[in-house]
N, C-alpha and C. Protein backbone atom coordinates (compact mmCIF):
# COMPACT_ATOMS: atom_id res chain seq x y z
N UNK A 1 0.58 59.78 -4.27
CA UNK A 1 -0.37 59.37 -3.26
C UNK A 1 0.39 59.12 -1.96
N UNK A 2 0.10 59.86 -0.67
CA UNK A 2 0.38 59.66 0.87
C UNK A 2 -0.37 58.48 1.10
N UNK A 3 0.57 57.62 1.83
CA UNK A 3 -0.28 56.81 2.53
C UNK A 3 -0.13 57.16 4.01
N UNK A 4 -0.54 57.24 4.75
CA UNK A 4 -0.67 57.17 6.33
C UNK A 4 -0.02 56.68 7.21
N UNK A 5 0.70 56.54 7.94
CA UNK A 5 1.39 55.61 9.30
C UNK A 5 0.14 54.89 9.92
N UNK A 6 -1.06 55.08 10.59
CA UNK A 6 -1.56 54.31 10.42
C UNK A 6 -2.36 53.21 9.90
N UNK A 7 -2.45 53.39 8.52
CA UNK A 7 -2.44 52.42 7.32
C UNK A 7 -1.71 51.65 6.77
N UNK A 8 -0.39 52.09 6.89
CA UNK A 8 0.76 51.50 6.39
C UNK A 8 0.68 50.65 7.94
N UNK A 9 1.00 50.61 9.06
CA UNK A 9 1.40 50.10 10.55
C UNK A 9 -0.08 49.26 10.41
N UNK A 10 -0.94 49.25 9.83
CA UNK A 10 -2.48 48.16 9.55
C UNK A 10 -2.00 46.86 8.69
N UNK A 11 -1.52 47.49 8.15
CA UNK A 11 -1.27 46.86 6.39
C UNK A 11 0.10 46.21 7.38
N UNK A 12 1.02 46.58 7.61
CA UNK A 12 1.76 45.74 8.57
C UNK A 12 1.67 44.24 9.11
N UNK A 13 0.90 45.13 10.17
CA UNK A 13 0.61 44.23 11.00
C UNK A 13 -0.75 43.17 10.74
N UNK A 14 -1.70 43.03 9.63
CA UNK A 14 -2.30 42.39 8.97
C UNK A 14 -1.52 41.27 8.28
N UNK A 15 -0.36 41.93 7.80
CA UNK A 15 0.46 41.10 6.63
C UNK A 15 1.16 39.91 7.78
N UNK A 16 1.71 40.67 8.94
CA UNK A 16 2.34 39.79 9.54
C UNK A 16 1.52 38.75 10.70
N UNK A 17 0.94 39.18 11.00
CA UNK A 17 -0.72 38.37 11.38
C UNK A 17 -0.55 37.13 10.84
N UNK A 18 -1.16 37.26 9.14
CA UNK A 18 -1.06 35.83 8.38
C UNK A 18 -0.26 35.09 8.53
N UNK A 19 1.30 35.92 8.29
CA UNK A 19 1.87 34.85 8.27
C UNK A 19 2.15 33.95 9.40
N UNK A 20 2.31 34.66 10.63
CA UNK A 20 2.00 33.89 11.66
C UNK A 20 1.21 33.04 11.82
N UNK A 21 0.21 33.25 11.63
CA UNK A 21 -1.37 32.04 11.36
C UNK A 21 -0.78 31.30 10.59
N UNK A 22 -0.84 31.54 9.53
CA UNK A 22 -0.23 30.35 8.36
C UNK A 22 0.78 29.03 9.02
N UNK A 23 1.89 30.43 9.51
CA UNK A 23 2.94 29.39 10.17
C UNK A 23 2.46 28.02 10.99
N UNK A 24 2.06 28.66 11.78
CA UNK A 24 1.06 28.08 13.35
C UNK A 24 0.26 27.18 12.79
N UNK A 25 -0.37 27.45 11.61
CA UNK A 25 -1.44 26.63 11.85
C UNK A 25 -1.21 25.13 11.51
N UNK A 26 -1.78 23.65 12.14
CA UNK A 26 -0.97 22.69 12.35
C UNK A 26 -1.40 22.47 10.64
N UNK A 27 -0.94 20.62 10.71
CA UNK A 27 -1.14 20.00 9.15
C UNK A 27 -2.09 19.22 9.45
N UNK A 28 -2.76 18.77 8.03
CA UNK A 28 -3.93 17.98 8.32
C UNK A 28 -3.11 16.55 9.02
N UNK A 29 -3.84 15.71 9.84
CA UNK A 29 -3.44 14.95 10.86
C UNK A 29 -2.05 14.45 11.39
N UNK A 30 -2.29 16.23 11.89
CA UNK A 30 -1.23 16.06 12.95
C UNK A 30 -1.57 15.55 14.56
N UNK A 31 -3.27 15.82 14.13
CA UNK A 31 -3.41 14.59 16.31
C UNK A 31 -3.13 13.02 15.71
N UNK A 32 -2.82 12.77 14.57
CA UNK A 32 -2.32 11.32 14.25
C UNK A 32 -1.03 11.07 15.04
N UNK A 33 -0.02 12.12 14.94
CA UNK A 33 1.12 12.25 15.43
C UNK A 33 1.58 11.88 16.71
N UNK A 34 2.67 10.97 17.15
CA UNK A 34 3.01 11.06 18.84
C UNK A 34 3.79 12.16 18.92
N UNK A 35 4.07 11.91 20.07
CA UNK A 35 5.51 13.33 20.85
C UNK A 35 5.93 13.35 19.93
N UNK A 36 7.06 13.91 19.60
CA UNK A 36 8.07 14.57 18.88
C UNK A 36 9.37 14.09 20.16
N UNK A 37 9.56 13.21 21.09
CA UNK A 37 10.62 13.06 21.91
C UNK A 37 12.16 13.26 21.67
N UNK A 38 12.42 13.32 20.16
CA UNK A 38 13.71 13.55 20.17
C UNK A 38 13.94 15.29 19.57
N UNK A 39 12.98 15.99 19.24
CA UNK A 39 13.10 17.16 19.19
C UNK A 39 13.37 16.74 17.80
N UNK A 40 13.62 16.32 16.84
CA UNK A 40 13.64 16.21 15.24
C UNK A 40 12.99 16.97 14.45
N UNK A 41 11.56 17.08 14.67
CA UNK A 41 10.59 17.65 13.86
C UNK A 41 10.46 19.19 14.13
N UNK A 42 11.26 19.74 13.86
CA UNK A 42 10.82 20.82 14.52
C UNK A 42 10.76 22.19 13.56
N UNK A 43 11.02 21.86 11.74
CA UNK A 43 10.29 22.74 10.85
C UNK A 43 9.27 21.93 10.48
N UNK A 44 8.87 22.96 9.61
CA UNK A 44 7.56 22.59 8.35
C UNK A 44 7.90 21.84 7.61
N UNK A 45 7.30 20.72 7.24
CA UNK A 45 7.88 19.40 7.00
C UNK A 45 7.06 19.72 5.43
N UNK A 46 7.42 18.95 4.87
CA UNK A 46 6.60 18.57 3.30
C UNK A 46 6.08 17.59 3.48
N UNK A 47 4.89 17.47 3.46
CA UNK A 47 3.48 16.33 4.03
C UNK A 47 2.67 15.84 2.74
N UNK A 48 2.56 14.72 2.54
CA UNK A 48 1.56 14.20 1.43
C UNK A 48 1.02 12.92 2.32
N UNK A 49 -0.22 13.24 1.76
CA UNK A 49 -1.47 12.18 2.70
C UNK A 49 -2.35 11.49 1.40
N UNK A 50 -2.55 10.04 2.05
CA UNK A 50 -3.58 9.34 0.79
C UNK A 50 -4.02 9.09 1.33
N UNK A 51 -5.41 8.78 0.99
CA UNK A 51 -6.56 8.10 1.39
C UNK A 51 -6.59 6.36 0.83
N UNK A 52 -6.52 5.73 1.67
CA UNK A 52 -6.20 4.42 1.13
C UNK A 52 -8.25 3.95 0.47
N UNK A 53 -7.75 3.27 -1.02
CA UNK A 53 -8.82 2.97 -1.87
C UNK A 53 -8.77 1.44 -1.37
N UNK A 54 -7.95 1.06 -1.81
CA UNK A 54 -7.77 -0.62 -1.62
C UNK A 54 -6.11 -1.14 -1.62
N UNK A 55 -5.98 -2.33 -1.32
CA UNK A 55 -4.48 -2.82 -0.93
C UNK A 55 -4.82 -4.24 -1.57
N UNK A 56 -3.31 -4.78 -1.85
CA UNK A 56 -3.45 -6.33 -1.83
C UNK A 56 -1.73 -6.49 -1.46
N UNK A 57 -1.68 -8.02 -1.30
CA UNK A 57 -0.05 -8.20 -0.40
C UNK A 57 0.09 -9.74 -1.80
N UNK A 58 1.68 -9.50 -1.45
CA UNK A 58 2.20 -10.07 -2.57
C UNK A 58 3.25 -10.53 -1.47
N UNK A 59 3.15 -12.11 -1.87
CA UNK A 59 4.45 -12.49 -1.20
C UNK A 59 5.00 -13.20 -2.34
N UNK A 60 7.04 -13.03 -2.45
CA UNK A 60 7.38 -13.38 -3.65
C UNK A 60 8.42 -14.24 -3.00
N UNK A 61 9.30 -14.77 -3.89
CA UNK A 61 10.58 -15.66 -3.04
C UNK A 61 11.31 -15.37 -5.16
N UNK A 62 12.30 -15.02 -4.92
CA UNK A 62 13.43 -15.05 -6.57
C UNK A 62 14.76 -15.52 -6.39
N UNK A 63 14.88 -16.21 -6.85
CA UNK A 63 16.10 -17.22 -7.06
C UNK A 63 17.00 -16.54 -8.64
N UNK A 64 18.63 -16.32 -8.51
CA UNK A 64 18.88 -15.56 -9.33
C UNK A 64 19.88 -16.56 -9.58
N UNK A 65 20.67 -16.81 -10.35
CA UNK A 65 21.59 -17.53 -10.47
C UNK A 65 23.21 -16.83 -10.70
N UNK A 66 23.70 -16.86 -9.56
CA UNK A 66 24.69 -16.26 -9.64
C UNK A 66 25.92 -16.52 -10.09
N UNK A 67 27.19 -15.58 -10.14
CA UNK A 67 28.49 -16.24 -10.30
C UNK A 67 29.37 -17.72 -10.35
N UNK A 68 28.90 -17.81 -8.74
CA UNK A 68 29.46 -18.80 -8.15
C UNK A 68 28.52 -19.71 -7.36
N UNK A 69 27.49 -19.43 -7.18
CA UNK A 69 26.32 -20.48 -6.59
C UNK A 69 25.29 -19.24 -6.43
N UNK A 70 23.92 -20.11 -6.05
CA UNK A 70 22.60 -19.63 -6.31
C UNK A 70 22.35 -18.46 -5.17
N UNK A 71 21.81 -17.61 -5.11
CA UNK A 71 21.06 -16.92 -3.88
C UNK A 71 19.82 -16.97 -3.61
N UNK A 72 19.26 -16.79 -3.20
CA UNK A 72 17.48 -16.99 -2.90
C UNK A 72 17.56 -15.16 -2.07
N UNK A 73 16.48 -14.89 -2.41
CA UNK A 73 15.44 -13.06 -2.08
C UNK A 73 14.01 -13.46 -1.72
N UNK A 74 13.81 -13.18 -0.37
CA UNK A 74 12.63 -13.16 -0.49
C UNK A 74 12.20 -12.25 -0.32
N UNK A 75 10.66 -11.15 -0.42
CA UNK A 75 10.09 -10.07 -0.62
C UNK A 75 8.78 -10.86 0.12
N UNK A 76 8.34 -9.88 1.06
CA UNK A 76 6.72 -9.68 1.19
C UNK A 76 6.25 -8.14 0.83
N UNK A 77 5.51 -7.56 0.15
CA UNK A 77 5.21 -6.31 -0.21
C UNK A 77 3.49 -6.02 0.30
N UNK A 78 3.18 -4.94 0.50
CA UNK A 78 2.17 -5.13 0.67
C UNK A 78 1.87 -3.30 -0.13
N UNK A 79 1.00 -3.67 -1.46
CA UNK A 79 0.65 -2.45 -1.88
C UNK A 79 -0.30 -1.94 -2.37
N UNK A 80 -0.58 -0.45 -1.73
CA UNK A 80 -1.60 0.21 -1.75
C UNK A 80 -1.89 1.44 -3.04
N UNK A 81 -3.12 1.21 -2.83
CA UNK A 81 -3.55 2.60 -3.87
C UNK A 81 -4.94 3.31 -3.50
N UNK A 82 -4.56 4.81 -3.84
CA UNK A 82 -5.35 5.49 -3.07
C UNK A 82 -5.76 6.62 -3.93
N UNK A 83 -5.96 7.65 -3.37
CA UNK A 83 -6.33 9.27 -3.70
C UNK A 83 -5.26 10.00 -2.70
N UNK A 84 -4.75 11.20 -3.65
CA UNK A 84 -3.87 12.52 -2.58
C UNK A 84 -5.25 13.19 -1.92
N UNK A 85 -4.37 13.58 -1.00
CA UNK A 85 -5.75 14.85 -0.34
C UNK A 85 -5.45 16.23 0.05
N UNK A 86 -4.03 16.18 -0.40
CA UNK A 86 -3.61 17.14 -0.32
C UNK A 86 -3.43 17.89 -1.69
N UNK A 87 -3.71 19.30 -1.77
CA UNK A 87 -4.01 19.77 -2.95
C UNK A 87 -1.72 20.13 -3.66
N UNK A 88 -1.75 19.60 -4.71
CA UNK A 88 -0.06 19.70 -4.79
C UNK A 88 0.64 18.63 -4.93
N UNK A 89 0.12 17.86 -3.92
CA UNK A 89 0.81 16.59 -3.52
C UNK A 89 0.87 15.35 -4.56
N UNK A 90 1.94 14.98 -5.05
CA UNK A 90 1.88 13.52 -6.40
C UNK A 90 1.83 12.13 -5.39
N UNK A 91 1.09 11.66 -4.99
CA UNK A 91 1.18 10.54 -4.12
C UNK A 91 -0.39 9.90 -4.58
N UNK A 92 -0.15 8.51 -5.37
CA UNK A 92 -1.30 7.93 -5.65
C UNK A 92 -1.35 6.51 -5.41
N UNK A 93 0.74 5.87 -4.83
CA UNK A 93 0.11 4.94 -4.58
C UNK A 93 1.35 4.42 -2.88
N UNK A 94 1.45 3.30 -2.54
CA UNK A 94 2.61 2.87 -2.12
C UNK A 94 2.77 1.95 -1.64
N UNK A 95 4.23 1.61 -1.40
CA UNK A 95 4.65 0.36 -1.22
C UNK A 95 5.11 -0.31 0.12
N UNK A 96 4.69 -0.96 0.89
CA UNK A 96 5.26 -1.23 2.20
C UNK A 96 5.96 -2.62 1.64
N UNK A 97 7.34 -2.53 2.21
CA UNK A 97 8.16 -3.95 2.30
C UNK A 97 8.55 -4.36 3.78
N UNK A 98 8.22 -5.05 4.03
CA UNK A 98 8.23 -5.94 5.12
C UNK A 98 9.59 -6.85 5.34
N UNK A 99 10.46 -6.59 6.24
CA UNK A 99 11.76 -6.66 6.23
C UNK A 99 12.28 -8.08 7.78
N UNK A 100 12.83 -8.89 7.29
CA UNK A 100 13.10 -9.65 8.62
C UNK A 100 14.37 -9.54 9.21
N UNK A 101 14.52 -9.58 10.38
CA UNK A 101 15.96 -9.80 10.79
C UNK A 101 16.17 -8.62 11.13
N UNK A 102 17.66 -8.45 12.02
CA UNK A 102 17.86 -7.54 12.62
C UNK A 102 18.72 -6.13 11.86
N UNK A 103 18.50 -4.93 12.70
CA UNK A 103 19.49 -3.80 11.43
C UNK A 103 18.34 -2.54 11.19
N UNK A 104 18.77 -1.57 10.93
CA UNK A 104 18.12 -0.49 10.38
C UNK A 104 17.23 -0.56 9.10
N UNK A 105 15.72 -0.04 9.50
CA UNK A 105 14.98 -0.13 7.84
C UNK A 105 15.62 1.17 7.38
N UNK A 106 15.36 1.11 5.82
CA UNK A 106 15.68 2.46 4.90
C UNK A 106 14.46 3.50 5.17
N UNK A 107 14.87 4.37 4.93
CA UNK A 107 13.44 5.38 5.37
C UNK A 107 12.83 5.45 3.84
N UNK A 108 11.39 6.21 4.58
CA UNK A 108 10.46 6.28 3.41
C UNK A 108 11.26 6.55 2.32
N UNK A 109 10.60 7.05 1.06
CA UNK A 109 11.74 7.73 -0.42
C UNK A 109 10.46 7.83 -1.05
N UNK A 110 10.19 8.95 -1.65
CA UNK A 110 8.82 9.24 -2.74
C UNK A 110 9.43 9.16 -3.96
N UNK A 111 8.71 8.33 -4.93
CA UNK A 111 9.26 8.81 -6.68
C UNK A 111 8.66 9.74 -6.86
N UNK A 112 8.52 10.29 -7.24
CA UNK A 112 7.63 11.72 -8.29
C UNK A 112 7.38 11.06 -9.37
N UNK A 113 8.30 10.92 -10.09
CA UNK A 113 8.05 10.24 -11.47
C UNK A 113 6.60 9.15 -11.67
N UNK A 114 6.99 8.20 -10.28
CA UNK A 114 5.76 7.61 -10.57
C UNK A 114 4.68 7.76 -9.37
N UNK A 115 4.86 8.51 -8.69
CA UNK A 115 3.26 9.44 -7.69
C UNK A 115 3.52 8.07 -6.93
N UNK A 116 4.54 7.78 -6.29
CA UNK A 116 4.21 6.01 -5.12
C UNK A 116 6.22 6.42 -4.23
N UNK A 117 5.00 6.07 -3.35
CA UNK A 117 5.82 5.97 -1.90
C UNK A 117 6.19 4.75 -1.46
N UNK A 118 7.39 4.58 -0.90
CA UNK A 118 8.03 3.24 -0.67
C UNK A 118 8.83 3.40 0.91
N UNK A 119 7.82 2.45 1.75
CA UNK A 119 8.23 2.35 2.92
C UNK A 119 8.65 1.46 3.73
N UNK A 120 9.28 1.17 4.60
CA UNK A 120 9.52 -0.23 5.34
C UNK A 120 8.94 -0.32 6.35
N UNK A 121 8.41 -1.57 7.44
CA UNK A 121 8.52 -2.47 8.82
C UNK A 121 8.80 -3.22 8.78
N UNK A 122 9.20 -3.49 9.83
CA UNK A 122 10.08 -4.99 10.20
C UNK A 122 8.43 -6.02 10.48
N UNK A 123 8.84 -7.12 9.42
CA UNK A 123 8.02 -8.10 9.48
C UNK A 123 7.00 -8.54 10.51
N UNK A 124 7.84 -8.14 11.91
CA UNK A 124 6.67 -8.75 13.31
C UNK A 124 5.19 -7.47 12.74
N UNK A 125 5.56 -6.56 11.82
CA UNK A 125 4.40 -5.66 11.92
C UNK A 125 2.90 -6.14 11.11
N UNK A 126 3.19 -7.08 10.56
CA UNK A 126 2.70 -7.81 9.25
C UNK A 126 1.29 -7.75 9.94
N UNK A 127 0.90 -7.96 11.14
CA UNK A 127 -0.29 -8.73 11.39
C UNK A 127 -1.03 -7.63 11.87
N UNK A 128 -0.24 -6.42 12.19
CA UNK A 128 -0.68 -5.18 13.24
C UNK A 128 -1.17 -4.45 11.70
N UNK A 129 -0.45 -4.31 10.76
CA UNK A 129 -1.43 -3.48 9.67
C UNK A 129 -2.19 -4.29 9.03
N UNK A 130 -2.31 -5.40 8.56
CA UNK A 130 -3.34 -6.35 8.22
C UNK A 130 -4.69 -5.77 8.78
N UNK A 131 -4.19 -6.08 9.98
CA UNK A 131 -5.60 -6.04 11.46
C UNK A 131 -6.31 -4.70 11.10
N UNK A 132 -4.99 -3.72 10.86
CA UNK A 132 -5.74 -1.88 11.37
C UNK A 132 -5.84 -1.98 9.40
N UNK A 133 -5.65 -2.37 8.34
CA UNK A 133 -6.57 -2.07 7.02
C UNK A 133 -7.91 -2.57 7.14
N UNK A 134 -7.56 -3.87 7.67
CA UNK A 134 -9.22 -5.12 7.50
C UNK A 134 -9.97 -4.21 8.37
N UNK A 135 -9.57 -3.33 9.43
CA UNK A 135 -10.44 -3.26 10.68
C UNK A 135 -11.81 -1.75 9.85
N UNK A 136 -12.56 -1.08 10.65
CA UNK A 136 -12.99 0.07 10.30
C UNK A 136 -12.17 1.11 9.82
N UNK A 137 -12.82 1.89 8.61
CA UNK A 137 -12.21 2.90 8.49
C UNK A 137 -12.29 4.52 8.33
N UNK A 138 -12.07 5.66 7.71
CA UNK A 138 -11.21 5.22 6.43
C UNK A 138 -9.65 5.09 7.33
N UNK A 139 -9.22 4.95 6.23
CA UNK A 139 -7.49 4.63 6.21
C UNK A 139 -6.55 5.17 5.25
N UNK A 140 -5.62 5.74 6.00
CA UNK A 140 -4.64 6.88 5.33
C UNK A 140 -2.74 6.09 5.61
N UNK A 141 -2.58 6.74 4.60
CA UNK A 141 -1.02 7.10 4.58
C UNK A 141 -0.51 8.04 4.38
N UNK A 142 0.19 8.38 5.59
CA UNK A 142 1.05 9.77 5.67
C UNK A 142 2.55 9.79 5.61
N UNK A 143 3.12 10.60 5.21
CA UNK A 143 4.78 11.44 4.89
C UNK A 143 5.27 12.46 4.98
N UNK A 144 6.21 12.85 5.64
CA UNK A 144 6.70 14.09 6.22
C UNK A 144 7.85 14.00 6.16
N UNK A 145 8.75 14.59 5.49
CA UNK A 145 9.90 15.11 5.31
C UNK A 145 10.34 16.48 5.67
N UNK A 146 11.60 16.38 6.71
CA UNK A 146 11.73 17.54 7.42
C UNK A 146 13.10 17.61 7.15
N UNK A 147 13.82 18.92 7.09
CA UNK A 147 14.51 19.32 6.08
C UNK A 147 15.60 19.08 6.83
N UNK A 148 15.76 18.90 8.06
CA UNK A 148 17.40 17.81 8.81
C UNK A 148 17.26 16.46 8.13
N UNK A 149 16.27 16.26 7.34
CA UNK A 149 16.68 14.50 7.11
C UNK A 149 15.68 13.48 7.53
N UNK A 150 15.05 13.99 8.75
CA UNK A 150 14.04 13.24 9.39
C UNK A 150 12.59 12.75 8.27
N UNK A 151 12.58 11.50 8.59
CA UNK A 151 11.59 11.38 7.36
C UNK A 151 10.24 10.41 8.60
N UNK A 152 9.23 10.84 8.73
CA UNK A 152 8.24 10.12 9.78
C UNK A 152 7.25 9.75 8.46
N UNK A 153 6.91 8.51 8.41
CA UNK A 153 5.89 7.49 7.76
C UNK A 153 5.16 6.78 8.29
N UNK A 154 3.62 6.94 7.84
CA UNK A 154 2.30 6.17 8.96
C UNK A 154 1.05 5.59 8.01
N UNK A 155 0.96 4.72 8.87
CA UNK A 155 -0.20 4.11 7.96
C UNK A 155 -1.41 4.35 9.07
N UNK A 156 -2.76 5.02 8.99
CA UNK A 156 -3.13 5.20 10.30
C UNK A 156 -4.69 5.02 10.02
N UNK A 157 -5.77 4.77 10.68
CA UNK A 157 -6.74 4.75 10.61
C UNK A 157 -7.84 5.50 11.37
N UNK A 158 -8.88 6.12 11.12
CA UNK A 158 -9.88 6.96 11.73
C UNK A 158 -9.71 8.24 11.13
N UNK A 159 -10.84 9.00 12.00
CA UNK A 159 -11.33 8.88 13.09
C UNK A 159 -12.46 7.60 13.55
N UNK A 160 -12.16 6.74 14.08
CA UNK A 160 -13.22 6.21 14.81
C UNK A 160 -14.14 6.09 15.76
N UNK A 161 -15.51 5.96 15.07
CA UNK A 161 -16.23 6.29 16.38
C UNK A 161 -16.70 5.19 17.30
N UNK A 162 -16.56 4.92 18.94
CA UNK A 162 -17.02 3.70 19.26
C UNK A 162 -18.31 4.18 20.22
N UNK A 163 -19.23 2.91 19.13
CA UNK A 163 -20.78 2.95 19.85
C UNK A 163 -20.52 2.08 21.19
């Protein structure tokens, strides 16, 4: 069987069409997203999104008894559980820890094993996601891992509509 030059140059340029589209086309809430200012993001990231079901916050304080005298840990956690919405994606629940004092948080980290995401803010944030869960919703959590390392994590709410 002949195929044609212009069938084959169709079949081409069809094939490469898609993938362009494909490429291009953005991720689900990416107008969630700010700038990109440091130029970081700049492949196709691996994205898992939940739909937040419900949350509750746990504040703990553990006293361990050590070696040589006692230590005290304290933990505020605040954790959620949801639905993926992305078709693929193992993400069902996660964990925000709330961190005081000065220094670098750890970046997001997904288990697989157990479908829950574990993220940090620094404590002054405590009252700003409180506010944006309690407030209207729905309400999502997003993750993006981009293959320099860059890891962007959001807790975000809407679309909202104001009457």
């Amino acid at each position: 069987m002949k195929i044609g030059t212009k069938v084959l140059t169709s079949i081409l340029l069809g094939t490469l069409a898609s993938v362009v589209a494909a490429a291009s086309s953005p991720l689900p809430h990416e107008d969630f997203m700010p700038p990109d200012r440091y130029a970081a993001r700049q492949d196709r990231p691996e994205q898992m999104l939940l739909e937040v079901d419900n949350y509750r916050l746990t504040i703990a304080s553990e006293s361990r008894q050590a070696g040589t005298g006692r230590t005290q840990e304290s933990s505020l956690w605040l954790f959620i559980a949801g639905r993926s919405l992305l078709r693929g994606s193992q993400l069902d629940s996660v964990r925000v820890g709330f961190i005081d004092g000065p220094g670098s948080l750890p970046p997001a980290r997904h288990e697989a094993a157990t479908q829950t995401l574990t993220m940090y803010y620094p404590l002054s944030y405590l009252d700003t996601v409180r506010g944006l869960l309690e407030g209207p919703g729905p309400h999502f959590v997003q993750v993006r891992f981009y293959g320099n390392g860059t890891v962007w994590a959001d807790i975000h709410a809407g679309p909202i509509t104001v009457r």
